[in-house]
Protein backbone atom coordinates (compact mmCIF):
# COMPACT_ATOMS: atom_id res chain seq x y z
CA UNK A 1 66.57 111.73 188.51
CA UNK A 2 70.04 110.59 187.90
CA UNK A 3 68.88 107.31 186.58
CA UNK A 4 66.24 109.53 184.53
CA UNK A 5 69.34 111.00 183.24
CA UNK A 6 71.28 107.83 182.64
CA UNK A 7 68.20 106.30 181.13
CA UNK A 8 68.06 109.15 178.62
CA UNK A 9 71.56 109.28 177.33
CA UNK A 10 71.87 105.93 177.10
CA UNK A 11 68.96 106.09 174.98
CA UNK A 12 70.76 108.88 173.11
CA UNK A 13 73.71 106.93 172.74
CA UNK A 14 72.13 104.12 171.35
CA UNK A 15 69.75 105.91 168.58
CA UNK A 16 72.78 108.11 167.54
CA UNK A 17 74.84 104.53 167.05
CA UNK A 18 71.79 103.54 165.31
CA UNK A 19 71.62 106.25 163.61
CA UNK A 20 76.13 106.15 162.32
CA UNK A 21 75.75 102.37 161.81
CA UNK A 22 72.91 103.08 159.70
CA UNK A 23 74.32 106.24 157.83
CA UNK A 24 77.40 103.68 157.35
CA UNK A 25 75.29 101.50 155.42
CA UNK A 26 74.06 104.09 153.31
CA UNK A 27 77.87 105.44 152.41
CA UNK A 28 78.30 101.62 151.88
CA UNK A 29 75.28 100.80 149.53
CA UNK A 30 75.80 104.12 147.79
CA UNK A 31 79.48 103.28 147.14
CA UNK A 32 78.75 99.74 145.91
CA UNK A 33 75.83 101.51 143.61
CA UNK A 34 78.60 103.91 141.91
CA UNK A 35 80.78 100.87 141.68
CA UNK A 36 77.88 98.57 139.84
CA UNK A 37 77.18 101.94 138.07
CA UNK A 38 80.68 102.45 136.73
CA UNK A 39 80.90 98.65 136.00
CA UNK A 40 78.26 98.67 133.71
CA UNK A 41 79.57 101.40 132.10
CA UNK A 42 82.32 99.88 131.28
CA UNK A 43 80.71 96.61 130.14
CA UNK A 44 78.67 98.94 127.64
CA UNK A 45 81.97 100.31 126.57
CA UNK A 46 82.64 96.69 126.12
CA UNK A 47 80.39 95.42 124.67
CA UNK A 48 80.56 97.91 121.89
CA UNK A 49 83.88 97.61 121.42
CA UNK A 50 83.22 93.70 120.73
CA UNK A 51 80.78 94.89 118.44
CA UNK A 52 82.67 96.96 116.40
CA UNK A 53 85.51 94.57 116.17
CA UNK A 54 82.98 91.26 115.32
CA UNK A 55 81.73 93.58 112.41
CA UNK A 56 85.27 94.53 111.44
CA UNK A 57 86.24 90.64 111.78
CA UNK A 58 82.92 90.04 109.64
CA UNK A 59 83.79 92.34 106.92
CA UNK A 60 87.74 91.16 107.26
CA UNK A 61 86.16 87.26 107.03
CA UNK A 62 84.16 88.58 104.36
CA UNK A 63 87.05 90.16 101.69
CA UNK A 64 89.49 87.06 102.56
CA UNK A 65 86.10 84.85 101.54
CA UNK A 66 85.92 86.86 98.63
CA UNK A 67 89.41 87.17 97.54
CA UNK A 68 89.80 83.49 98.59
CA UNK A 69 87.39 82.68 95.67
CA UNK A 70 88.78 85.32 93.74
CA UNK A 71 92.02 82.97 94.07
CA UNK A 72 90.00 80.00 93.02
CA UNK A 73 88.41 81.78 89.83
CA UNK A 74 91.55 82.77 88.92
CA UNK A 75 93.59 79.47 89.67
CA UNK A 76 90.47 77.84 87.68
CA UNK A 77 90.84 80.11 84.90
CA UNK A 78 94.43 79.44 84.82
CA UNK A 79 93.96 75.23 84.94
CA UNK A 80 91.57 75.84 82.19
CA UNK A 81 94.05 77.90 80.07
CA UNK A 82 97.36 75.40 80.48
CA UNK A 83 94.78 72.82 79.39
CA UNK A 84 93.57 74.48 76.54
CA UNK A 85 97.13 75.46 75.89
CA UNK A 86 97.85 71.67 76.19
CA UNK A 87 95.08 70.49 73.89
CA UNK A 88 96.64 73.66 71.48
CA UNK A 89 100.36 71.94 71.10
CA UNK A 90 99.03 68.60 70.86
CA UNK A 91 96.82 69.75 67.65
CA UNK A 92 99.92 71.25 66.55
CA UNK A 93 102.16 68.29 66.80
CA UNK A 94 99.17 66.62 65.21
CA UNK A 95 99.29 69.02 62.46
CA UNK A 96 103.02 69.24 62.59
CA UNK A 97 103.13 65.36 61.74
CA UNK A 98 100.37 65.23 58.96
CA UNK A 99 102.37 68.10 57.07
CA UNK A 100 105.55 65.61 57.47
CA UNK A 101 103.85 63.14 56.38
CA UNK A 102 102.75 64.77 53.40
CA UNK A 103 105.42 66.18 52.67
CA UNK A 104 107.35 62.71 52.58
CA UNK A 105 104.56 61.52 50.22
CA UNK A 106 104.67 64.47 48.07
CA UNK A 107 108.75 63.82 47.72
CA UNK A 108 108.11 60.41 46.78
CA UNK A 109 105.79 60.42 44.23
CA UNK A 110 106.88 63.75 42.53
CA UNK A 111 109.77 63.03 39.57
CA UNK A 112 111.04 66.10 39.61
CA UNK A 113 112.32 66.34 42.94
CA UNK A 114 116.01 66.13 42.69
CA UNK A 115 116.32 64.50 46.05
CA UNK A 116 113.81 63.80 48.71
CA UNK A 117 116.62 65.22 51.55
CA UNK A 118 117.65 67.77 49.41
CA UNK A 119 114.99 70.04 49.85
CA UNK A 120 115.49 72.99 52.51
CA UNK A 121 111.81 72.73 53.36
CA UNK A 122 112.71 69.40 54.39
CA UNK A 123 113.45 68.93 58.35
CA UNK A 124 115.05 65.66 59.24
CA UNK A 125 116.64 66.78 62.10
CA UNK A 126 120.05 67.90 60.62
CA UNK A 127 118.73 71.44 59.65
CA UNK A 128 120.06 74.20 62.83
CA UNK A 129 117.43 76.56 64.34
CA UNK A 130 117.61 79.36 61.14
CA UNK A 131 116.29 75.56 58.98
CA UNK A 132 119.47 75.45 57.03
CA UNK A 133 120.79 71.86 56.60
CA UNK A 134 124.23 72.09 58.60
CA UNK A 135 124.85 68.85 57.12
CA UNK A 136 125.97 70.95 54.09
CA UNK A 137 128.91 73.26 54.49
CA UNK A 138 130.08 73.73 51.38
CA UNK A 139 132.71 77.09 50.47
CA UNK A 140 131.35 79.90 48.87
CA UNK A 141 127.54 79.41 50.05
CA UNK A 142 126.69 82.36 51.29
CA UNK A 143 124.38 82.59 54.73
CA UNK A 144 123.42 85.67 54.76
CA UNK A 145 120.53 85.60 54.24
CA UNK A 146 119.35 83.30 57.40
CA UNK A 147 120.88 86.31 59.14
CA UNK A 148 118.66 88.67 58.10
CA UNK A 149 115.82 86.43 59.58
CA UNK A 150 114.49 85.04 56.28
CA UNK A 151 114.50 81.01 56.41
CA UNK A 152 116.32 78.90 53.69
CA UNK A 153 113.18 78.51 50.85
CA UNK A 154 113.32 76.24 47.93
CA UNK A 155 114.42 78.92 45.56
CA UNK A 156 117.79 79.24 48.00
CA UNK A 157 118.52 76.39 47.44
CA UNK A 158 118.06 75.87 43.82
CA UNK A 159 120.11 78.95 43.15
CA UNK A 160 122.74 77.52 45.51
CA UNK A 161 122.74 74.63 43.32
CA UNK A 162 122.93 76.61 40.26
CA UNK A 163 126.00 78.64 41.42
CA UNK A 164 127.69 75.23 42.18
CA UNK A 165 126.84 73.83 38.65
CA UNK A 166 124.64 71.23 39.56
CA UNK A 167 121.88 71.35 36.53
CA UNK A 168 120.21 68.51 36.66
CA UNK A 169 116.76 68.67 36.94
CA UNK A 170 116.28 71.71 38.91
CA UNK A 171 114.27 74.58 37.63
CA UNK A 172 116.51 78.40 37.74
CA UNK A 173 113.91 81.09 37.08
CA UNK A 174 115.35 82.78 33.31
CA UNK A 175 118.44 80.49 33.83
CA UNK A 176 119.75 78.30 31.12
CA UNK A 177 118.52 75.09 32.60
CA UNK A 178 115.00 76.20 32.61
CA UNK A 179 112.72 73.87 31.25
């Protein structure tokens, strides 16, 4: 009966070994299962976190695309502009040269001009910024009026020529030279 005994809680001892080893396997699979669990959690939390920031980094690709061509449109729009404002001066130097031009050909066919240079309309490069010839400094003439803003005209210059005594051919509104 002792060996009935011995039998028996040896067989005891071994289910009950059985039985921890296999309750440690449980603790164990459970505890990898909460791990896996709480992994994947955080991999959701992940992933929409990637989400969020590839739509932000969409819509952030998306406004530099636009103000990238925005840039463009405008640097376009500016190339466009300086050209036109190219073409612009280069009509007005054209312009700027036909009026010369006929303004030498008017001097040199009309006889009553009293001399081609003499003319304050006339710009041969010795008339200042205000277009008064600077070549022509003579006492008493009286500049005044260039600073009020008002150019030198053709009548300025006739009555300047008046006050100085030159008659010749030049035409004084109601003066005595009038012809």
């Amino acid at each position: 009966m002792t060996e009935l005994i011995i039998v028996i809680a040896i067989i005891v001892i071994i289910v009950a070994v059985l039985l921890a080893v296999r309750a440690g396997r449980e603790r164990k699979l459970e505890g990898r299962r909460t791990e896996a669990q709480e992994l994947r959690e955080t991999a959701q939390t992940h992933d929409q976190r990637a989400e969020t920031e590839q739509a932000e980094a969409a819509r952030q690709a998306a406004r530099a695309k636009k103000a990238q061509a925005e840039a463009e449109e405008k640097a376009a729009i500016a190339r466009t502009e300086a050209a036109a404002a190219q073409e612009r001066a280069q009509a007005a130097e054209r312009e700027d040269g036909l009026a010369r031009e006929h303004h030498e050909r008017a001097r040199a066919i009309d006889p009553d001009a009293p001399d081609a240079h003499d003319d304050a309309g006339w710009d041969d490069g010795s008339q200042g910024a205000t277009g008064h010839d600077t070549s022509r400094d003579d006492a008493g003439w009286d500049d005044s009026h260039e600073a009020a803003g008002r150019p030198v005209t053709d009548e300025d210059t006739r009555l300047h020529q008046a006050e100085r005594g030159d008659r010749g051919s030049i035409d004084v509104p109601g003066g005595p030279g009038r012809r």
